[in-house]
N, C-alpha and C. Protein backbone atom coordinates (compact mmCIF):
# COMPACT_ATOMS: atom_id res chain seq x y z
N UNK A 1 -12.71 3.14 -28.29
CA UNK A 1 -12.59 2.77 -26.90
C UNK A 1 -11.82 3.80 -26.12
N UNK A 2 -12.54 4.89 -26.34
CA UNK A 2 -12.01 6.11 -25.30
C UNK A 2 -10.72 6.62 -26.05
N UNK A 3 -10.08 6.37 -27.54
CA UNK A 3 -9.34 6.46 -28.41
C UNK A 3 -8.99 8.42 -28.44
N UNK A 4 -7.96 8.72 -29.35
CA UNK A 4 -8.02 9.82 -29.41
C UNK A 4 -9.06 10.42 -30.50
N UNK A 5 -9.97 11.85 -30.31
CA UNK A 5 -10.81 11.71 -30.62
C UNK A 5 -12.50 11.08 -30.38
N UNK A 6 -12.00 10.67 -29.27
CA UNK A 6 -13.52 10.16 -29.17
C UNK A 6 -14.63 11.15 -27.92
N UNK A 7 -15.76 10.76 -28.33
CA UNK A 7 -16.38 12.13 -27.84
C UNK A 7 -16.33 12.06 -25.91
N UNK A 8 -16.98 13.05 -25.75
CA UNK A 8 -17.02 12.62 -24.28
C UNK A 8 -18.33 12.14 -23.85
N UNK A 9 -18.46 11.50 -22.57
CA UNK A 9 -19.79 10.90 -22.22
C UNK A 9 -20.87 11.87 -21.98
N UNK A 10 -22.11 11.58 -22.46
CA UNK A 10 -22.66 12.44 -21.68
C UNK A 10 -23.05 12.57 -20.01
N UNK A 11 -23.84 13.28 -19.87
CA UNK A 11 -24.19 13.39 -18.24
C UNK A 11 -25.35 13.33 -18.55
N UNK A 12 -26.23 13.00 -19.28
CA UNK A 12 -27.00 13.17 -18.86
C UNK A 12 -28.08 12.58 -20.47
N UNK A 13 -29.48 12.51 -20.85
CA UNK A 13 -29.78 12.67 -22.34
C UNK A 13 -31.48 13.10 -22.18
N UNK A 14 -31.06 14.75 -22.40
CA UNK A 14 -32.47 15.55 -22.73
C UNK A 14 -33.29 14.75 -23.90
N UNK A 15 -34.79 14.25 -23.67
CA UNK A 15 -35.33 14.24 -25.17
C UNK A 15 -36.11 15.46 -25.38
N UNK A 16 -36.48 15.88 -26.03
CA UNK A 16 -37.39 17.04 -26.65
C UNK A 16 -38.15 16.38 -27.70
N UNK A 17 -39.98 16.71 -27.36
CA UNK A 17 -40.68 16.13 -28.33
C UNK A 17 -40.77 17.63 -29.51
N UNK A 18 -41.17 16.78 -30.50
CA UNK A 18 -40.70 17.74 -32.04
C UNK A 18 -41.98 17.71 -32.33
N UNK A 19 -42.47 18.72 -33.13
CA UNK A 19 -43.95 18.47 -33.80
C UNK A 19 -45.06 17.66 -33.19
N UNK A 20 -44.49 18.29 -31.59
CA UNK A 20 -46.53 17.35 -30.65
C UNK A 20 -46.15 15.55 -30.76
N UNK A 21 -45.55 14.91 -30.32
CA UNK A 21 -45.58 13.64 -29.94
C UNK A 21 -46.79 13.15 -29.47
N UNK A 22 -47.48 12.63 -29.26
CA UNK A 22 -48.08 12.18 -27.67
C UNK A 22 -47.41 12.37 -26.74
N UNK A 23 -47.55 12.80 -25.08
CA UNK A 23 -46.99 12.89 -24.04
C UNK A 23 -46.22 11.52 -23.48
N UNK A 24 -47.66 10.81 -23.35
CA UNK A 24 -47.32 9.36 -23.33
C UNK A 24 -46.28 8.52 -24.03
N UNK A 25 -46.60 8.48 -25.57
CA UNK A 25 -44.98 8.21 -26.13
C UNK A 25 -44.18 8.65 -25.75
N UNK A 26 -43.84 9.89 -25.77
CA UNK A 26 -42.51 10.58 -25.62
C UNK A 26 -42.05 9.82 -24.15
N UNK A 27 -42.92 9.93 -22.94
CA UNK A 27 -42.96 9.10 -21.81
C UNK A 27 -42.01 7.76 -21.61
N UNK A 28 -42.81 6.99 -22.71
CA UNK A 28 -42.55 5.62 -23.30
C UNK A 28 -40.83 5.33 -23.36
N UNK A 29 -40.90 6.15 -24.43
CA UNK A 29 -39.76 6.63 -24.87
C UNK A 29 -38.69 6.82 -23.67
N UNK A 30 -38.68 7.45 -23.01
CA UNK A 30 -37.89 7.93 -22.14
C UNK A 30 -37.28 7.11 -21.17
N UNK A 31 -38.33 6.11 -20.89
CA UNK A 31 -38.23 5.29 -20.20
C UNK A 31 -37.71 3.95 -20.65
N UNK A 32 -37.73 4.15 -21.53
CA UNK A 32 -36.96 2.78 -22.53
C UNK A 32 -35.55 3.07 -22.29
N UNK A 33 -34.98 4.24 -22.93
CA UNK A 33 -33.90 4.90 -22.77
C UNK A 33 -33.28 4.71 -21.75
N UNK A 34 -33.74 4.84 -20.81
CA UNK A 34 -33.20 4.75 -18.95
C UNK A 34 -33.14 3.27 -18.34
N UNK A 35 -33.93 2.57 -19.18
CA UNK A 35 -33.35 1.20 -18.62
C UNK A 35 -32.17 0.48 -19.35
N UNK A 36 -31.81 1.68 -20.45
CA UNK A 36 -30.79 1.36 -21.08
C UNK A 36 -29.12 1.54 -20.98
N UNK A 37 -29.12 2.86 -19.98
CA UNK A 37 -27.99 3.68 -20.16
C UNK A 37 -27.63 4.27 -18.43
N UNK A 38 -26.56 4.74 -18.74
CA UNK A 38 -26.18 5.23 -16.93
C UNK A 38 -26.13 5.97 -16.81
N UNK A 39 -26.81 7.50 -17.56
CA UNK A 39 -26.94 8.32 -17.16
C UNK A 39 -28.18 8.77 -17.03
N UNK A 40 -28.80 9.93 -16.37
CA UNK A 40 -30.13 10.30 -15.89
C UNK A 40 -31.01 11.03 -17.25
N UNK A 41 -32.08 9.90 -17.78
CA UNK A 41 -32.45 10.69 -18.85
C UNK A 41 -33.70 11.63 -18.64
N UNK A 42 -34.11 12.30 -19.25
CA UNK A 42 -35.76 12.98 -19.09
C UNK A 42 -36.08 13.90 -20.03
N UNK A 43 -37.39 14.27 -20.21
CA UNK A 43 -38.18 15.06 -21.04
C UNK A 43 -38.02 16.20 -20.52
N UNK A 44 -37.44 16.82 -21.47
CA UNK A 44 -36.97 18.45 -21.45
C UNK A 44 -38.27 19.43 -22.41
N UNK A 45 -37.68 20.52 -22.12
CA UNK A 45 -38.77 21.60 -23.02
C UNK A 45 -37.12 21.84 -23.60
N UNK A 46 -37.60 22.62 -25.50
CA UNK A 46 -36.78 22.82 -26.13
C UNK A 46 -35.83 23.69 -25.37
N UNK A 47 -34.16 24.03 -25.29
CA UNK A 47 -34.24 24.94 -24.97
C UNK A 47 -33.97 26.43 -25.97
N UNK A 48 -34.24 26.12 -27.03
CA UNK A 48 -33.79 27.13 -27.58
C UNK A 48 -35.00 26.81 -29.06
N UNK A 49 -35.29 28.21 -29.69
CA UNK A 49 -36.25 28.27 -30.54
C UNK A 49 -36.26 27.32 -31.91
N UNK A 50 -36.81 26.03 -31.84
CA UNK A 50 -36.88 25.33 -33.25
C UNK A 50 -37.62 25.76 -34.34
N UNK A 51 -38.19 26.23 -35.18
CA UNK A 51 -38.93 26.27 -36.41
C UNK A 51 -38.59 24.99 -36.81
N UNK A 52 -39.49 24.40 -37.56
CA UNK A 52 -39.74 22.98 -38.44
C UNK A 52 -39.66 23.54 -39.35
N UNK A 53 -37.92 23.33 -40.02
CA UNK A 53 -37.89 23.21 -41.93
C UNK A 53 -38.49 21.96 -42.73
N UNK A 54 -39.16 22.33 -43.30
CA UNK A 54 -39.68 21.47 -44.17
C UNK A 54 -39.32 21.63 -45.58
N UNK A 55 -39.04 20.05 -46.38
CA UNK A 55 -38.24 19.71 -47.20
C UNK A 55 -39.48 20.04 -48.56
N UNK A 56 -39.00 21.67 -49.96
CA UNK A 56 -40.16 21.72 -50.58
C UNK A 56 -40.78 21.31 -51.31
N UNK A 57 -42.12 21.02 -51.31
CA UNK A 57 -42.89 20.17 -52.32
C UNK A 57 -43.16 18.78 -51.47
N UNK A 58 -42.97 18.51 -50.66
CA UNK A 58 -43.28 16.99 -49.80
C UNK A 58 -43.64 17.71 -48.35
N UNK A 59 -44.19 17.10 -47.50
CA UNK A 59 -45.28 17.30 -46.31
C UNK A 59 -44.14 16.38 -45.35
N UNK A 60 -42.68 16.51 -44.98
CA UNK A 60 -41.03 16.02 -44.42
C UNK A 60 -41.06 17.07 -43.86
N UNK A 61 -40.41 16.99 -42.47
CA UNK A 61 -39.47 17.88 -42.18
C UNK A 61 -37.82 17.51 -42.64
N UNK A 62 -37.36 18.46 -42.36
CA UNK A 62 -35.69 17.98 -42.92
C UNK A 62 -34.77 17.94 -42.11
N UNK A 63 -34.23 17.08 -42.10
CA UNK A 63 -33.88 15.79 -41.04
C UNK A 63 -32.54 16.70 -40.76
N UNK A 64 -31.71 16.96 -41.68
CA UNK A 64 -30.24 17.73 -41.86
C UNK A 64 -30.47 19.04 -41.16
N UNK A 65 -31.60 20.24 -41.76
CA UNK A 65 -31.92 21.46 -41.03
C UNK A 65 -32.58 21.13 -39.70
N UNK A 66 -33.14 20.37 -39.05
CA UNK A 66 -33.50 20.21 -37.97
C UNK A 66 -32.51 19.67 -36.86
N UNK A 67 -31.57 18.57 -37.74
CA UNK A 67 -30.55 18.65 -36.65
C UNK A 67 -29.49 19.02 -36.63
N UNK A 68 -29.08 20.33 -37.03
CA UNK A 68 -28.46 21.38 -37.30
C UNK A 68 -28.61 21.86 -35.83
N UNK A 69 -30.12 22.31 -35.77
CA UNK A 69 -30.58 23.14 -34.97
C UNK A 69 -30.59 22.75 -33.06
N UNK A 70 -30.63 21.31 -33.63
CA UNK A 70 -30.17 20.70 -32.18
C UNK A 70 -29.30 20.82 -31.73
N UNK A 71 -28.48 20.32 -32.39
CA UNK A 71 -26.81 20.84 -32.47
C UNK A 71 -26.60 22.35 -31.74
N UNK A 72 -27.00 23.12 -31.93
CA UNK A 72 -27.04 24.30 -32.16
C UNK A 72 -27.30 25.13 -30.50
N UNK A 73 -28.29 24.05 -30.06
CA UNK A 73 -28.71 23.91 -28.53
C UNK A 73 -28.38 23.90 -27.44
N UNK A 74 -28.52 24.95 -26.86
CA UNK A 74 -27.20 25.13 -25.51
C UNK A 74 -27.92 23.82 -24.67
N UNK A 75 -26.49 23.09 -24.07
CA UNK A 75 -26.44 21.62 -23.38
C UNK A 75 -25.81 22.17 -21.98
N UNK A 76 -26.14 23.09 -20.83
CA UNK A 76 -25.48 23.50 -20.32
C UNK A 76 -24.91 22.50 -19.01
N UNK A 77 -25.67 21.36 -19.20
CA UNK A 77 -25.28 20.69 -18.02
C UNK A 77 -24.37 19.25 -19.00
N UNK A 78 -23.94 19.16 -20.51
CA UNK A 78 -23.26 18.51 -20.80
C UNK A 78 -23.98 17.30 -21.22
N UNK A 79 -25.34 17.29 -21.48
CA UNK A 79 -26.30 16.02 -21.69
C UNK A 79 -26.45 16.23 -23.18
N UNK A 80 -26.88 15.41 -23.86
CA UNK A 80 -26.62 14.92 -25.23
C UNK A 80 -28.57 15.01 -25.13
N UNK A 81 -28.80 15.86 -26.46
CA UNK A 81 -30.11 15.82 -27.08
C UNK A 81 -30.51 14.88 -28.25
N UNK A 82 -31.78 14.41 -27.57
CA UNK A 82 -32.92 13.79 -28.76
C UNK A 82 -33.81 14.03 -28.97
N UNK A 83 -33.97 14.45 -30.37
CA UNK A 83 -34.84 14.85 -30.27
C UNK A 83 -36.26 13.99 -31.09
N UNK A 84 -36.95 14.02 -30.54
CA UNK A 84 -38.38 12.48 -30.65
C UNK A 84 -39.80 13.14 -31.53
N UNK A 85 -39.96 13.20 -32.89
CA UNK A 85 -40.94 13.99 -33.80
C UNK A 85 -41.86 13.05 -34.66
N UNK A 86 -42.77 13.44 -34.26
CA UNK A 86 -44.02 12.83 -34.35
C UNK A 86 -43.99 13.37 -35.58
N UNK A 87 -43.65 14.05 -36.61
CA UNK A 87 -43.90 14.10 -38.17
C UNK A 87 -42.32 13.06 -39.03
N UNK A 88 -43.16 13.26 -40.10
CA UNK A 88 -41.80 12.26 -41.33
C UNK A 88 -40.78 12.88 -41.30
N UNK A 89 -39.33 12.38 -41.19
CA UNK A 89 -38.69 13.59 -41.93
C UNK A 89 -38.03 12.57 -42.54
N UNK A 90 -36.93 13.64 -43.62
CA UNK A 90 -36.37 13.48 -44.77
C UNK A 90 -35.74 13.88 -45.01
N UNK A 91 -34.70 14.02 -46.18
CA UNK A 91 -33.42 14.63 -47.17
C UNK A 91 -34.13 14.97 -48.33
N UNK A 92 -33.41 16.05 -48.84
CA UNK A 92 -34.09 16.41 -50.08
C UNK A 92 -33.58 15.38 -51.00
N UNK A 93 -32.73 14.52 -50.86
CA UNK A 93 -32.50 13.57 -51.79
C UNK A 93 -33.29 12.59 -51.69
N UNK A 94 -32.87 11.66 -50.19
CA UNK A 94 -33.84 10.82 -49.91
C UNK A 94 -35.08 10.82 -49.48
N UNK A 95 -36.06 9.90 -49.09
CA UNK A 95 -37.28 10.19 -49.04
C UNK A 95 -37.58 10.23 -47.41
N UNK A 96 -37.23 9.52 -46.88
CA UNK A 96 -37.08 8.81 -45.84
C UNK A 96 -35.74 8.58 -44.80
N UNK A 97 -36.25 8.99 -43.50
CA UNK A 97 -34.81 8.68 -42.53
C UNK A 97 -35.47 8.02 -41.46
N UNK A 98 -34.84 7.10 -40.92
CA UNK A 98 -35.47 6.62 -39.36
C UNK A 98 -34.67 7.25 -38.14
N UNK A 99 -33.62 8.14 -38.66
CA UNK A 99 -32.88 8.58 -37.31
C UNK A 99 -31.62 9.70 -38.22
N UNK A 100 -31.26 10.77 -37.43
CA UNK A 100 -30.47 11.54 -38.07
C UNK A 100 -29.44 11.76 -37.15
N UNK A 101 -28.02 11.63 -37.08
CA UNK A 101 -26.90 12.13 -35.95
C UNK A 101 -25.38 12.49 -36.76
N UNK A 102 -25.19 13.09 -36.04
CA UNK A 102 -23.91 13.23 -36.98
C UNK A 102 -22.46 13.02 -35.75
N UNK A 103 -21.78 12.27 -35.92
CA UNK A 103 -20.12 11.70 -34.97
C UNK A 103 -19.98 12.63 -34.26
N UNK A 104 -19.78 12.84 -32.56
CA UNK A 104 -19.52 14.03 -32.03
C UNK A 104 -20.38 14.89 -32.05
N UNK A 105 -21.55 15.29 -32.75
CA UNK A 105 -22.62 16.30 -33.13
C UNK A 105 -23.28 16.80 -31.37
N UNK A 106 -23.12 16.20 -30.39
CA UNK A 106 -24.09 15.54 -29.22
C UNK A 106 -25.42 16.28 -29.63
N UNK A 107 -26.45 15.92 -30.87
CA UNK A 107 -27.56 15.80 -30.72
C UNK A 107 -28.00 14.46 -31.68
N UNK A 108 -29.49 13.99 -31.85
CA UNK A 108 -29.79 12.66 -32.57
C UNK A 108 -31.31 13.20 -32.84
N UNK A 109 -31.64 12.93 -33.85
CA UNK A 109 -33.30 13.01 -34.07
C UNK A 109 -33.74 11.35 -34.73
């Protein structure tokens, strides 16, 4: 509750579709988001170069190297990235993730 340590708000929450979404979903999406939250959300273009790591021997992307890379993503106006991917991803341990973020990280896949 605004504790020491705790992150700051965003201004804002870029999504970026990953591996070709539908437009429409991603759309969907966006708009779900915004009836949710108080800040101004919308569909961004990446801004910075993703490659899709993929996890080897399985047809995953990898959930950890991909949101690394978000992370990684200049936020210049202070908005928190999501990123929304129309392929599986995964851990090389586990098989399966429905969502990847890490505390403070400001990105989410």
């Amino acid at each position: 509750m605004g504790g020491e340590g705790a992150a700051p708000a965003p201004r804002g929450i870029q999504v970026l579709a990953i591996a070709a979404p539908p437009r429409d979903r991603v759309e969907t999406v966006v708009a779900g988001i915004s009836r949710l939250v108080s800040v101004p959300c919308r569909v961004a273009e990446a801004p910075c170069a993703l490659d899709l790591p993929r996890i080897p021997g399985r047809e995953q992307l990898d959930a950890d190297k991909l949101l690394t890379r978000l992370e990684a993503c200049p936020r210049p106006d202070g908005s928190w990235v999501v990123g929304l991917c129309a392929e599986d991803i995964g851990h090389p341990i586990f098989t399966f993730f429905f969502g990847r973020a890490r505390h403070h990280g400001g990105a989410a896949l």
